[in-house]
N, C-alpha and C. Protein backbone atom coordinates (compact mmCIF):
# COMPACT_ATOMS: atom_id res chain seq x y z
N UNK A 1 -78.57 37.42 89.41
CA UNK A 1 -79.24 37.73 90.65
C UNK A 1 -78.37 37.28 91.79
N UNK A 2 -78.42 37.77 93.03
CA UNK A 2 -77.47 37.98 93.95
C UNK A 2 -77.88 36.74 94.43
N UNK A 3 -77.04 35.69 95.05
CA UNK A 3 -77.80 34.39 95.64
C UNK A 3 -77.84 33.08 95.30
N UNK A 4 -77.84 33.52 93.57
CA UNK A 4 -77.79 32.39 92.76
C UNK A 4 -76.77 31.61 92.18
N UNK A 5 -76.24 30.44 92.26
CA UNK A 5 -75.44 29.78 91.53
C UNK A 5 -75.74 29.17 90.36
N UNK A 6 -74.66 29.62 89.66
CA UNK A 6 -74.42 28.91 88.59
C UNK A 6 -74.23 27.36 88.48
N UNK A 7 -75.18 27.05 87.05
CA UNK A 7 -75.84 25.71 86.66
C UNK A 7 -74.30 24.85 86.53
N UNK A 8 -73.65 24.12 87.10
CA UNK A 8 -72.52 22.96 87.05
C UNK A 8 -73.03 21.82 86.37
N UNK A 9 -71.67 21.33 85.05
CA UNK A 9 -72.47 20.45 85.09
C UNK A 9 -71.80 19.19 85.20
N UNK A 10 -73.07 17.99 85.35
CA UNK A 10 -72.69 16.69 86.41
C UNK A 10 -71.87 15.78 85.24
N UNK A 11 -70.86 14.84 85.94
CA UNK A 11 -69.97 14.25 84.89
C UNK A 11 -70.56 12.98 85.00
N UNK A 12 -71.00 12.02 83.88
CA UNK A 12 -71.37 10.84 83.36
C UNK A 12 -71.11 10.62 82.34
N UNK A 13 -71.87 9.30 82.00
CA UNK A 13 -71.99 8.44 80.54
C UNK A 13 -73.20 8.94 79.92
N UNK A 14 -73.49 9.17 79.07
CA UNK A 14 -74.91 9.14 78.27
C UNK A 14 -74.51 7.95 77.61
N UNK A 15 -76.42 7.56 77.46
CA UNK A 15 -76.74 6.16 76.75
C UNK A 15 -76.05 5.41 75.76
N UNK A 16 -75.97 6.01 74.74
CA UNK A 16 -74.86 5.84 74.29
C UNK A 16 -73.07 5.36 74.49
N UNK A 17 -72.63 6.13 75.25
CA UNK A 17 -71.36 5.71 75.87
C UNK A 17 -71.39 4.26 76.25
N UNK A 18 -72.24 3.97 77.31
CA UNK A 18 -72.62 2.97 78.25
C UNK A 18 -73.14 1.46 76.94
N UNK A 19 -73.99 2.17 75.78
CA UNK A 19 -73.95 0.97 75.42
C UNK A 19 -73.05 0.48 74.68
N UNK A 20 -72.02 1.60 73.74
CA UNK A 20 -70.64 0.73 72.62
C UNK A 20 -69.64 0.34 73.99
N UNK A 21 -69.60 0.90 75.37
CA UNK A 21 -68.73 0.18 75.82
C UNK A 21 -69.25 -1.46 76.28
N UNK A 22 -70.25 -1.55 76.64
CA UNK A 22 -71.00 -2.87 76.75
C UNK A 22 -70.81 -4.20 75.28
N UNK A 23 -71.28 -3.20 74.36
CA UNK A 23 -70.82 -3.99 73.01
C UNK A 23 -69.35 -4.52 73.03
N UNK A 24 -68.26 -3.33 73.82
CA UNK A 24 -66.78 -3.19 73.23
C UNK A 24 -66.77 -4.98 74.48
N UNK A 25 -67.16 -4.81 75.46
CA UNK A 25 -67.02 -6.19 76.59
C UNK A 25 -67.77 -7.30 76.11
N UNK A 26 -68.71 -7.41 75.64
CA UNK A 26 -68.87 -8.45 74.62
C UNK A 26 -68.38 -9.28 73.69
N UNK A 27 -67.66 -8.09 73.08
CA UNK A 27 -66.51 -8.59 71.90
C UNK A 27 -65.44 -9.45 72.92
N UNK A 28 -65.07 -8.54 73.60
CA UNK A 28 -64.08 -9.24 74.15
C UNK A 28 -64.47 -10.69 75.00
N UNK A 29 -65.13 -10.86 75.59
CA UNK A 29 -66.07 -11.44 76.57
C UNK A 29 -66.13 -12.99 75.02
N UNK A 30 -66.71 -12.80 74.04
CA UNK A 30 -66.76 -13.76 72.94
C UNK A 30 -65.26 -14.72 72.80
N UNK A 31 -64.38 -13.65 72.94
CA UNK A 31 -63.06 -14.42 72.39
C UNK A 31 -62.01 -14.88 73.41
N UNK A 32 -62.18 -14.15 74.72
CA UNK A 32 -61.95 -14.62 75.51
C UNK A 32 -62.26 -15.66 76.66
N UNK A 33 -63.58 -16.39 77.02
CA UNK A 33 -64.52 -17.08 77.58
C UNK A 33 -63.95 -18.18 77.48
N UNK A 34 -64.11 -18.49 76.17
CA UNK A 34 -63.91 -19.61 75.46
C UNK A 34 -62.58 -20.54 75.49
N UNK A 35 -61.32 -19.61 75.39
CA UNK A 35 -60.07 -19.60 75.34
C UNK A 35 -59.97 -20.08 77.27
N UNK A 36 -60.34 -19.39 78.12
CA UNK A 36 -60.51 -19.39 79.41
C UNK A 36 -60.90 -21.10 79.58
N UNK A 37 -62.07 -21.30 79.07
CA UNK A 37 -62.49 -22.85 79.39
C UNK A 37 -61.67 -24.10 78.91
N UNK A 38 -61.63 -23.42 77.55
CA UNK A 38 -60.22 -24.19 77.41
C UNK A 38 -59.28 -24.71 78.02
N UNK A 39 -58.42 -23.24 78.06
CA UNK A 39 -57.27 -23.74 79.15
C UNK A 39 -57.28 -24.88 80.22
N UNK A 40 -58.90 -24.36 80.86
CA UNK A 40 -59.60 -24.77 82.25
C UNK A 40 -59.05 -26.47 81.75
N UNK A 41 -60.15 -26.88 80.91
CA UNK A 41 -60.04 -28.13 80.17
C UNK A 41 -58.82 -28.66 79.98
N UNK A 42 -57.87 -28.51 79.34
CA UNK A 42 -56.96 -29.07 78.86
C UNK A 42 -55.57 -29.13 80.02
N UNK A 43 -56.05 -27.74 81.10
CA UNK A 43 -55.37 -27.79 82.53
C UNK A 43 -55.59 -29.50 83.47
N UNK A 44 -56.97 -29.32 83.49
CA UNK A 44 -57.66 -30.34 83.90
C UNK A 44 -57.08 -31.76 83.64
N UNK A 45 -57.43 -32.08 81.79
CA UNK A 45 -56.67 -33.39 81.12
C UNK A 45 -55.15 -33.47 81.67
N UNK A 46 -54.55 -32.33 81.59
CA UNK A 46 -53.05 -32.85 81.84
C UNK A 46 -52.72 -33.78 83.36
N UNK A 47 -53.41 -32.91 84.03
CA UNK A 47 -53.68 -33.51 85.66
C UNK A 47 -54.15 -34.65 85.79
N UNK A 48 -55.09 -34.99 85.00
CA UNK A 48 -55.21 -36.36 85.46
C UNK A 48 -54.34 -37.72 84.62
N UNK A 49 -53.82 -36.97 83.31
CA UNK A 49 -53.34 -37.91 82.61
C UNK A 49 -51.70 -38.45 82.98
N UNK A 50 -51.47 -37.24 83.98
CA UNK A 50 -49.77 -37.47 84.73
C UNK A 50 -50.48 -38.28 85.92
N UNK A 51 -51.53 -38.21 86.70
CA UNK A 51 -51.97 -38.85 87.45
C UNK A 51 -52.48 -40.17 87.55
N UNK A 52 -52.65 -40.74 86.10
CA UNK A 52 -52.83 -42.29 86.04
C UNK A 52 -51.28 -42.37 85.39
N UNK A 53 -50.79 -41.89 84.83
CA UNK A 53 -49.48 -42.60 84.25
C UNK A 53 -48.46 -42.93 85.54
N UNK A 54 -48.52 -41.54 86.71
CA UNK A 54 -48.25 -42.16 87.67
C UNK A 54 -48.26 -43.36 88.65
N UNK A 55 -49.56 -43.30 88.66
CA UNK A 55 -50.22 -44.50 89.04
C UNK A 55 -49.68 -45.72 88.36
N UNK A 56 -49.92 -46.10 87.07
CA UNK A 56 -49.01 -47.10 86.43
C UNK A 56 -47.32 -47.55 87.07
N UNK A 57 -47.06 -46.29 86.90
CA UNK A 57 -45.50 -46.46 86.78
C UNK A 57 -45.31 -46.97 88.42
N UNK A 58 -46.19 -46.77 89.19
CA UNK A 58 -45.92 -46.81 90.98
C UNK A 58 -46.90 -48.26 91.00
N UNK A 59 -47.39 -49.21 90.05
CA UNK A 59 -47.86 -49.97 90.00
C UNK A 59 -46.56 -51.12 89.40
N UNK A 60 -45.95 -50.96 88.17
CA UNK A 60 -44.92 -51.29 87.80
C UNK A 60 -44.08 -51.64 88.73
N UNK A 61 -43.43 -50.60 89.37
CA UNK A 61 -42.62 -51.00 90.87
C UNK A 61 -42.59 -51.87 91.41
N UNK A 62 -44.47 -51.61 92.11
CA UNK A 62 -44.62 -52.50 92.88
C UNK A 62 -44.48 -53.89 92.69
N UNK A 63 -44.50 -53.98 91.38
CA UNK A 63 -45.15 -55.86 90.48
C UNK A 63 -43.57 -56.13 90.59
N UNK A 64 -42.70 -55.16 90.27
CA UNK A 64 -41.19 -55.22 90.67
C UNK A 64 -40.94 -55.86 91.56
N UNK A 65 -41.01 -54.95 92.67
CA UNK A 65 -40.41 -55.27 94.01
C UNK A 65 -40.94 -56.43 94.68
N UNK A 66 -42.26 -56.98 94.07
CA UNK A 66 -42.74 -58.64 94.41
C UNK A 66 -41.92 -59.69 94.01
N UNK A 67 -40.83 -59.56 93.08
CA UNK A 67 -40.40 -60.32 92.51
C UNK A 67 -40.88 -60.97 91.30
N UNK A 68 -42.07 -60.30 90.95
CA UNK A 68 -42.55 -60.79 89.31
C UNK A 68 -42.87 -60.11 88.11
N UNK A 69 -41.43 -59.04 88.17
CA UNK A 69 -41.38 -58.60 86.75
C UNK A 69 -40.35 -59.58 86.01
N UNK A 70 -41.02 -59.69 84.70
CA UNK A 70 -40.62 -60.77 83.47
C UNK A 70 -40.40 -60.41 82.23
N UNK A 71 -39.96 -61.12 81.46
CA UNK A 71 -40.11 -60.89 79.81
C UNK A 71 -41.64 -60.90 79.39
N UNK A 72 -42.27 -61.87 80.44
CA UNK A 72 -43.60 -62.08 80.21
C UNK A 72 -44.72 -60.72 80.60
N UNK A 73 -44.35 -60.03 81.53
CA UNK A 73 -44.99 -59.17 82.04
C UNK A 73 -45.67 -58.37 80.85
N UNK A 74 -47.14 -57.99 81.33
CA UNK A 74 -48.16 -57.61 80.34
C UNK A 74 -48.35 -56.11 81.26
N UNK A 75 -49.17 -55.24 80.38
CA UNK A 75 -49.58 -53.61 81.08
C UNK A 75 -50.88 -54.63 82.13
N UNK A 76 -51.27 -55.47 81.23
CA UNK A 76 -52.80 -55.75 82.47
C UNK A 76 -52.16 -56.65 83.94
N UNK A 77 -50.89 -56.90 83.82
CA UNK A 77 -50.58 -57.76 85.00
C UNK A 77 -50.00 -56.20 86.36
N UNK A 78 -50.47 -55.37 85.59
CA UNK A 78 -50.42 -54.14 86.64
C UNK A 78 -51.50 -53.57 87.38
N UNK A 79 -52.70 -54.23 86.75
CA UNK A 79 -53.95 -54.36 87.35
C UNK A 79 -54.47 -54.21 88.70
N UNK A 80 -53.44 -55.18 88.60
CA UNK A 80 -53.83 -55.95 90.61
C UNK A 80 -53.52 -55.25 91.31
N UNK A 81 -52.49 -53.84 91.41
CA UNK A 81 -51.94 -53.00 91.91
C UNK A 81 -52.57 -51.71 91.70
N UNK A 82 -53.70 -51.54 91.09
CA UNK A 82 -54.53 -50.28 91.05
C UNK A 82 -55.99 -50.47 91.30
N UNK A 83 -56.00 -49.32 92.22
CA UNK A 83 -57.99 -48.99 92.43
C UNK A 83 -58.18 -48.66 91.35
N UNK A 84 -59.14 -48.96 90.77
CA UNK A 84 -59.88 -48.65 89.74
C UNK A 84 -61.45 -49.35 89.39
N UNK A 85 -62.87 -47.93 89.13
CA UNK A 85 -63.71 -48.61 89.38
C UNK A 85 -64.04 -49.74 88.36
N UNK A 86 -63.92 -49.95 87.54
CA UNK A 86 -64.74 -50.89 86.53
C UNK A 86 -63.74 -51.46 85.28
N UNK A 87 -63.78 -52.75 84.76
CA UNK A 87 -62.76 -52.99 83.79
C UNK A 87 -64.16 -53.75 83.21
N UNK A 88 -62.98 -53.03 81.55
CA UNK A 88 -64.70 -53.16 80.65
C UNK A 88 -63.50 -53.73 79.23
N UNK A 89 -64.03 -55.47 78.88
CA UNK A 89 -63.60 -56.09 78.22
C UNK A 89 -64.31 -57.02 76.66
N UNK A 90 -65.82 -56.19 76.89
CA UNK A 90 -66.55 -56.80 75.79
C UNK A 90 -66.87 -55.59 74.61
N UNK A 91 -66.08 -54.87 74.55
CA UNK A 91 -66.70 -53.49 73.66
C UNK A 91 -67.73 -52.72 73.47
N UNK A 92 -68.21 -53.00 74.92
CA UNK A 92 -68.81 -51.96 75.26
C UNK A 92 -68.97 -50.49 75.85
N UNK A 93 -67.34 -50.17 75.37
CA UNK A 93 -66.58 -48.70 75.93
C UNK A 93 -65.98 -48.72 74.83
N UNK A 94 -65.85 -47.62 74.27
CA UNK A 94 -64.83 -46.47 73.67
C UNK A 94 -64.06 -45.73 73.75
N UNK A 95 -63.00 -45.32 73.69
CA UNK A 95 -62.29 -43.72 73.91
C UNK A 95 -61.40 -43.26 72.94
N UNK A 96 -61.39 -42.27 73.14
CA UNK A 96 -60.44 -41.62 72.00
C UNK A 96 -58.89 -42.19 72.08
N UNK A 97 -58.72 -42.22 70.76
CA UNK A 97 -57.21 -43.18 70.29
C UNK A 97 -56.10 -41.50 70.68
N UNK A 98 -55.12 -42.08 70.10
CA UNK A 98 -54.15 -40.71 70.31
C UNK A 98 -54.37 -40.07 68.69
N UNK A 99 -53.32 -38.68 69.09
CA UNK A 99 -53.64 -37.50 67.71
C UNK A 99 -53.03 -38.50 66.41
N UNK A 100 -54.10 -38.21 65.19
CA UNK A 100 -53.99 -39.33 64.00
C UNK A 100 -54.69 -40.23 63.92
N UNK A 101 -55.29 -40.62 65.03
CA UNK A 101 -56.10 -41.69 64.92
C UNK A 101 -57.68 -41.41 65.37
N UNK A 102 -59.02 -42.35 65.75
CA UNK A 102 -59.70 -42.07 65.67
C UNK A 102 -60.17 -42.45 67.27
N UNK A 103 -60.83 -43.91 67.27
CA UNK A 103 -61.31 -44.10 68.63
C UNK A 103 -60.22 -45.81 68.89
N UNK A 104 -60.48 -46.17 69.90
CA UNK A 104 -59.93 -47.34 70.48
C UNK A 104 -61.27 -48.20 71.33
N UNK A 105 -61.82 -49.15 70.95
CA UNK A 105 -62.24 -49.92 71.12
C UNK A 105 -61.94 -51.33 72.36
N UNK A 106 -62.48 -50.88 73.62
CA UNK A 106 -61.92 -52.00 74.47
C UNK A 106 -62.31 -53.38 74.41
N UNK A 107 -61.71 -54.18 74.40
CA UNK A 107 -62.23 -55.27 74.21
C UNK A 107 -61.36 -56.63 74.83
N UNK A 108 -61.68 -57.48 74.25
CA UNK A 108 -61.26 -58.69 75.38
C UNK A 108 -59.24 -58.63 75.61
N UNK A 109 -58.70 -58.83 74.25
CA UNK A 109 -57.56 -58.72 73.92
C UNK A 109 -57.19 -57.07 74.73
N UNK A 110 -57.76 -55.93 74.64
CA UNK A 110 -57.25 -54.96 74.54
C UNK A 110 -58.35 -53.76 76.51
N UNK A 111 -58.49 -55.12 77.28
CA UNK A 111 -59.30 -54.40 78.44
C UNK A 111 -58.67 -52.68 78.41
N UNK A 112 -59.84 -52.18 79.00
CA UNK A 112 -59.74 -51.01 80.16
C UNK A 112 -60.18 -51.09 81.17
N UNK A 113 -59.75 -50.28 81.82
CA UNK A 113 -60.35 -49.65 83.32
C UNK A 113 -60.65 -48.25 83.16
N UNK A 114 -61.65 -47.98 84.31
CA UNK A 114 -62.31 -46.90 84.05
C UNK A 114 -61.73 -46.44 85.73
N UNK A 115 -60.68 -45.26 86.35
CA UNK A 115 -60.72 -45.15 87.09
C UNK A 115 -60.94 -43.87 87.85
N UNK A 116 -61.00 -43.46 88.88
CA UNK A 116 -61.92 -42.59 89.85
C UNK A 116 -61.70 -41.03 89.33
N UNK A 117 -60.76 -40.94 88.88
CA UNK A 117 -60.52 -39.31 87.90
C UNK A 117 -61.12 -39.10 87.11
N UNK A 118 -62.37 -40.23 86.35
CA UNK A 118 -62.40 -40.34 85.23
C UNK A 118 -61.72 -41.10 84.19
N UNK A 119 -60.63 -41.26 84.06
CA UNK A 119 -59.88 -41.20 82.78
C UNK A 119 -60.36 -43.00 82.82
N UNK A 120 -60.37 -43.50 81.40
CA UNK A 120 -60.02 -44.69 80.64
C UNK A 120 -58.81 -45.06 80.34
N UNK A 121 -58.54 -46.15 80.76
CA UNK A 121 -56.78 -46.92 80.40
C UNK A 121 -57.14 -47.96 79.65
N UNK A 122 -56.68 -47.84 78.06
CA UNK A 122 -56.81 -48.70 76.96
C UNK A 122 -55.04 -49.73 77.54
N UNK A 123 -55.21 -51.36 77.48
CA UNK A 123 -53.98 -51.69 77.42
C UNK A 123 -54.34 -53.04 76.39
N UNK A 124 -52.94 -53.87 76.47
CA UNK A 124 -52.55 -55.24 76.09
C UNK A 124 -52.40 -56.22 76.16
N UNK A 125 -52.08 -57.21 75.91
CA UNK A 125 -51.88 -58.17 76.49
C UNK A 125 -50.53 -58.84 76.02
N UNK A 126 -49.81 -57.65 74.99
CA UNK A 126 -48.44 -58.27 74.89
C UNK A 126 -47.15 -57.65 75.97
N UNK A 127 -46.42 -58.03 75.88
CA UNK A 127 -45.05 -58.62 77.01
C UNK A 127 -44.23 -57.80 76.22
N UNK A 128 -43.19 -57.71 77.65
CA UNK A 128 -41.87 -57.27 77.08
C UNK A 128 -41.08 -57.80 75.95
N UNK A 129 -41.22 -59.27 76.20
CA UNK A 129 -40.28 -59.91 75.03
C UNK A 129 -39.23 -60.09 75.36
N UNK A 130 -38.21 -59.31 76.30
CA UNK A 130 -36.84 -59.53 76.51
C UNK A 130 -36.64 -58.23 77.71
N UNK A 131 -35.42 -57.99 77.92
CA UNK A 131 -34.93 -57.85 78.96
C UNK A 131 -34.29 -56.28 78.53
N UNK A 132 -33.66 -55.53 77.48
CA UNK A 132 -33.30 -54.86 77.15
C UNK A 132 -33.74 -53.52 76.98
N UNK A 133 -33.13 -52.11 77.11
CA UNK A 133 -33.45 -51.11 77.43
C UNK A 133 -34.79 -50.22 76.83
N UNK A 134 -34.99 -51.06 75.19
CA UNK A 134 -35.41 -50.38 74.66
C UNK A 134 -36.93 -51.33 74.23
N UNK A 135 -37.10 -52.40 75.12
CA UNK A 135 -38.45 -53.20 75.41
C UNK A 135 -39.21 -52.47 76.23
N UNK A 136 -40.46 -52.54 76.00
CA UNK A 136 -41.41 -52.05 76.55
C UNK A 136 -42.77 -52.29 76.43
N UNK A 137 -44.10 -52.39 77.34
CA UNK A 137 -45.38 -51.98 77.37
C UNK A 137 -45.93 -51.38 76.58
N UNK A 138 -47.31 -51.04 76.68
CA UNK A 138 -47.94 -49.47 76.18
C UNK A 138 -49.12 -49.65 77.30
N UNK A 139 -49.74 -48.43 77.46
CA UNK A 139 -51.05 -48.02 78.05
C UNK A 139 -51.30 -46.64 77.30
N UNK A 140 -53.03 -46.94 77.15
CA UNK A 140 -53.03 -45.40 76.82
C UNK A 140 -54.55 -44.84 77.36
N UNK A 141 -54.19 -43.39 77.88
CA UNK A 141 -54.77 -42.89 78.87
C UNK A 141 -55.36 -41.83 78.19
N UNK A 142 -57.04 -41.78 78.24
CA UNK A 142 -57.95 -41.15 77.97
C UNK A 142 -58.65 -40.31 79.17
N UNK A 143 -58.41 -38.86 79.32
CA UNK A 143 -58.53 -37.90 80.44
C UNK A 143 -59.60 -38.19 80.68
N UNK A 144 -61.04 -38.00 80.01
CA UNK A 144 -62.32 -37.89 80.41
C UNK A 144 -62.66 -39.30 79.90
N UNK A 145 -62.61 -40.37 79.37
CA UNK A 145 -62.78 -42.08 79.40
C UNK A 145 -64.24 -42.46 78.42
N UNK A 146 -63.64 -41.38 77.61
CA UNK A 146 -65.07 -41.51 76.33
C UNK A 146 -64.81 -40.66 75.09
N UNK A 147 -65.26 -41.41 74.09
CA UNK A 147 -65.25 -40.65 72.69
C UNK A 147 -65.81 -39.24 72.83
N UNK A 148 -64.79 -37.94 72.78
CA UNK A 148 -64.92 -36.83 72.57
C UNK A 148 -65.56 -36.07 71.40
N UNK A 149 -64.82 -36.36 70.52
CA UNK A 149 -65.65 -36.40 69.23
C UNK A 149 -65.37 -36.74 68.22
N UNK A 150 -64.45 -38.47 68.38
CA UNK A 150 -64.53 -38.97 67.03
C UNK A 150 -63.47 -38.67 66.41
N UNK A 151 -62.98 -37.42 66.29
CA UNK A 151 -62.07 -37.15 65.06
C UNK A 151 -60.34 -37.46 65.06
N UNK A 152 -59.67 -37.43 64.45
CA UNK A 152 -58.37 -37.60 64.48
C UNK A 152 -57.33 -36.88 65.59
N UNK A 153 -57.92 -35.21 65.44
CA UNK A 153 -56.94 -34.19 66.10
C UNK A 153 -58.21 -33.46 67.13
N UNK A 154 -58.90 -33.88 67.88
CA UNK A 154 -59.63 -33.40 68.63
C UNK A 154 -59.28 -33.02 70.11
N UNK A 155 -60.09 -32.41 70.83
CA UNK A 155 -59.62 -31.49 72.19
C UNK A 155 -60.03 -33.11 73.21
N UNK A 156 -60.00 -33.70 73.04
CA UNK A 156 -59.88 -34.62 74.37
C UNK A 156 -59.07 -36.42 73.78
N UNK A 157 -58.23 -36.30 72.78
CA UNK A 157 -57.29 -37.07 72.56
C UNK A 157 -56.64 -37.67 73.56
N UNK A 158 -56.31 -38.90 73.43
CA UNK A 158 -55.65 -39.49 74.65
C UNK A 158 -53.73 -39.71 74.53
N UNK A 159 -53.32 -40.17 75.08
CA UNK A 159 -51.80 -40.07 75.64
C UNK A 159 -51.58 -41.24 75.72
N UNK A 160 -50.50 -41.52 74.80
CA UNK A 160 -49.81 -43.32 74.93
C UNK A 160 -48.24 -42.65 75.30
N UNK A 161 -48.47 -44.03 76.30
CA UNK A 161 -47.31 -44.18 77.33
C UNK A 161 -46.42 -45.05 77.30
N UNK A 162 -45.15 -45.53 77.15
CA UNK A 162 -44.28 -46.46 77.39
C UNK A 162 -43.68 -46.43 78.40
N UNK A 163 -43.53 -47.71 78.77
CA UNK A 163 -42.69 -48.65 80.40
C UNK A 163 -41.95 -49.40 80.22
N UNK A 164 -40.60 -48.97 80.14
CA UNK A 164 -39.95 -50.03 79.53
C UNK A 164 -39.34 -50.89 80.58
N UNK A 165 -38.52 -52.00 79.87
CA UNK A 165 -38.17 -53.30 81.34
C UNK A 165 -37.59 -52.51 82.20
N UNK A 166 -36.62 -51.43 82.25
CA UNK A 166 -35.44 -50.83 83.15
C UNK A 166 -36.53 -49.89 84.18
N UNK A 167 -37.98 -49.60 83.69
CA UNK A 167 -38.96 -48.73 84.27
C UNK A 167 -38.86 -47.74 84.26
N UNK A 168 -37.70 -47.10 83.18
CA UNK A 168 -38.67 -45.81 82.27
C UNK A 168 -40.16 -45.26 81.93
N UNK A 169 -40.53 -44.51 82.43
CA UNK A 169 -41.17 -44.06 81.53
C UNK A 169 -41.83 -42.67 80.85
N UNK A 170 -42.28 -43.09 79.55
CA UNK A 170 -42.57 -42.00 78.66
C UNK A 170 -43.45 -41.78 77.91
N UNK A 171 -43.80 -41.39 77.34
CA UNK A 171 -45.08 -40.94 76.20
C UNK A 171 -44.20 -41.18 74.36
N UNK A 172 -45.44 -41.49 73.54
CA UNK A 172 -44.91 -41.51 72.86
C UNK A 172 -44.14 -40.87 71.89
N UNK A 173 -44.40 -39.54 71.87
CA UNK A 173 -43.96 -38.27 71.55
C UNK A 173 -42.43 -38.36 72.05
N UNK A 174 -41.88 -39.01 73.08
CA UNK A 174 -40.27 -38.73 73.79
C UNK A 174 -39.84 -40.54 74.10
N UNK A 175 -40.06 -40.97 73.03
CA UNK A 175 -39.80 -42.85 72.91
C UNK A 175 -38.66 -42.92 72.76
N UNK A 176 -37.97 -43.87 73.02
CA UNK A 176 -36.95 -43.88 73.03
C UNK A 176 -36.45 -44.51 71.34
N UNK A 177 -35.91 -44.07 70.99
CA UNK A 177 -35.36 -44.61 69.22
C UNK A 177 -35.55 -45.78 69.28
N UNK A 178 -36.03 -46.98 68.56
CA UNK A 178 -35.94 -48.26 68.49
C UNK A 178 -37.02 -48.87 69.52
N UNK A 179 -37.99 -48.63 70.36
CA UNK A 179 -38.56 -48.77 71.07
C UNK A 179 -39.55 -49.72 70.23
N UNK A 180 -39.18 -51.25 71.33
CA UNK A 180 -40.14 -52.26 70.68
C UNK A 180 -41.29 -52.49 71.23
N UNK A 181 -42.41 -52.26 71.06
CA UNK A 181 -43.30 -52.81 71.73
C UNK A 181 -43.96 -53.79 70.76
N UNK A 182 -44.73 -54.86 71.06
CA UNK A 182 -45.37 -55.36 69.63
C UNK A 182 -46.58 -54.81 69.09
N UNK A 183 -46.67 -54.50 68.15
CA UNK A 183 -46.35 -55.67 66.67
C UNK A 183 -44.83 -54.93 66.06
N UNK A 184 -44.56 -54.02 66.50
CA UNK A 184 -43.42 -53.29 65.79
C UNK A 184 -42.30 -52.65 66.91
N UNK A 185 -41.65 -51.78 65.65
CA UNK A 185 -40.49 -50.91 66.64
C UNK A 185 -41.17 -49.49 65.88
N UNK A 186 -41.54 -48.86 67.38
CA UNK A 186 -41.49 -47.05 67.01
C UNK A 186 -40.64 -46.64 67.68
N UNK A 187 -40.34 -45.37 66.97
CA UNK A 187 -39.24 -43.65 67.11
C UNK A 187 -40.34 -43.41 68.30
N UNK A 188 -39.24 -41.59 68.86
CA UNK A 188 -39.92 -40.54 69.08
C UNK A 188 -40.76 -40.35 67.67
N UNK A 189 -42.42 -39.61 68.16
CA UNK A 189 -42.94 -39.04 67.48
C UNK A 189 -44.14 -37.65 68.42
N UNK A 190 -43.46 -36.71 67.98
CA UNK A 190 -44.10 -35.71 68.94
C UNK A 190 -45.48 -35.49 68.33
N UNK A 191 -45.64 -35.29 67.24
CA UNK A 191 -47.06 -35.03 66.87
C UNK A 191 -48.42 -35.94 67.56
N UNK A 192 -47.71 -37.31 68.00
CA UNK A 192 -48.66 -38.25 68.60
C UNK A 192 -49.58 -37.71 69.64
N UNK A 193 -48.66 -36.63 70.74
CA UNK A 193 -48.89 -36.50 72.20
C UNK A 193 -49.76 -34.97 71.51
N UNK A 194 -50.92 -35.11 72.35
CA UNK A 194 -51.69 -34.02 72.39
C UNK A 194 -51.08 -32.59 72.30
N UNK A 195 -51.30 -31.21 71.95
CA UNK A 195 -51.02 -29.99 72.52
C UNK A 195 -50.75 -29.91 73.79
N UNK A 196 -52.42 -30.65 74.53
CA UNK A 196 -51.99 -29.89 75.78
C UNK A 196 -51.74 -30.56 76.99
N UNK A 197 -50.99 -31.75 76.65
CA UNK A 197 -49.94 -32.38 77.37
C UNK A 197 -48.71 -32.26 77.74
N UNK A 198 -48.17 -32.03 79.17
CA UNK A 198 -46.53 -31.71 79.27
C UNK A 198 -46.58 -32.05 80.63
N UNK A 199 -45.13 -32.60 80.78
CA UNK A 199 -44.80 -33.23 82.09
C UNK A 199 -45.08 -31.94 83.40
């Protein structure tokens, strides 16, 4: 008939379409989320765990430049040189030990501090011992400042650090060969230092 147009027809999704692609973003949405928070997380830990080791090492200095670094010098005589809210010495705090191990227990011999990032600093009370390159400290720095979950190789593992007399410092993963701290002498050992730790 003269007048009339022809029926066009309109371009869409039918129901179907709309829902396997919804399913297909789901899938993805499952495996990716997760991986995302992650990162988020372990972005996070690295930041604060270069951020107290800093702190240490700019604490070190300072105990330096007073004129009272020693053979005697302890990680807790670095104390006095850091904000930090709370030091907890009766075992009544926990945090995760480094990868291999389990938790670390603060306690009188072995204080922490709990400072404003979060993180927990497990230390000692033993000394350099001597004067030589390959003497050193320990501290070890727990990102979030609490048992994560217990296990050996878990996502919130903490980071041990060495300071040695010359004021190096390093993690234990990049130790220097022969590195005494007491009760012993450790190597490099990379497996120690978390995944997702890097300078």
């Amino acid at each position: 008939m003269p007048g009339l147009k022809p029926l066009q027809s309109k371009a869409g999704f039918t129901l179907a379409e709309v829902l396997i692609a919804l399913a297909i973003l789901a899938e993805i949405a499952t495996f990716t989320i997760p991986k995302i928070l992650n990162a988020q997380q372990d972005g996070r830990n690295n930041a604060i765990v270069k951020e107290t080791a800093a702190t240490f090492s700019a604490a070190f200095e300072q105990h330096k430049l007073n004129g009272r670094l020693s053979t005697s010098t302890t990680a807790i005589d670095l104390y006095q040189y850091i904000n930090y809210l709370g030091i907890s010495a009766d075992s009544s705090l926990s945090i995760d030990s480094v990868q291999t191990a389990t938790t670390l227990v603060c306690d009188a011999p072995h204080p922490c501090i709990k400072l404003a990032n979060g993180a927990a600093v497990y230390t000692g009370q033993y000394s350099f011992s001597g004067t030589q390159t390959t003497q050193a400290i320990t501290f070890v720095v727990d990102p979030d400042g609490r048992v994560t979950d217990g296990t050996t190789n878990g996502p919130g593992k903490s980071v041990q650090f060495f300071i040695y007399y010359n004021g190096r410092l390093t993690t234990r993963g990049a130790a220097a060969t022969g590195t005494y701290y007491h009760p012993g002498t450790y190597n490099p050992d990379p497996t120690v230092d978390p995944p997702w730790f890097s300078w």
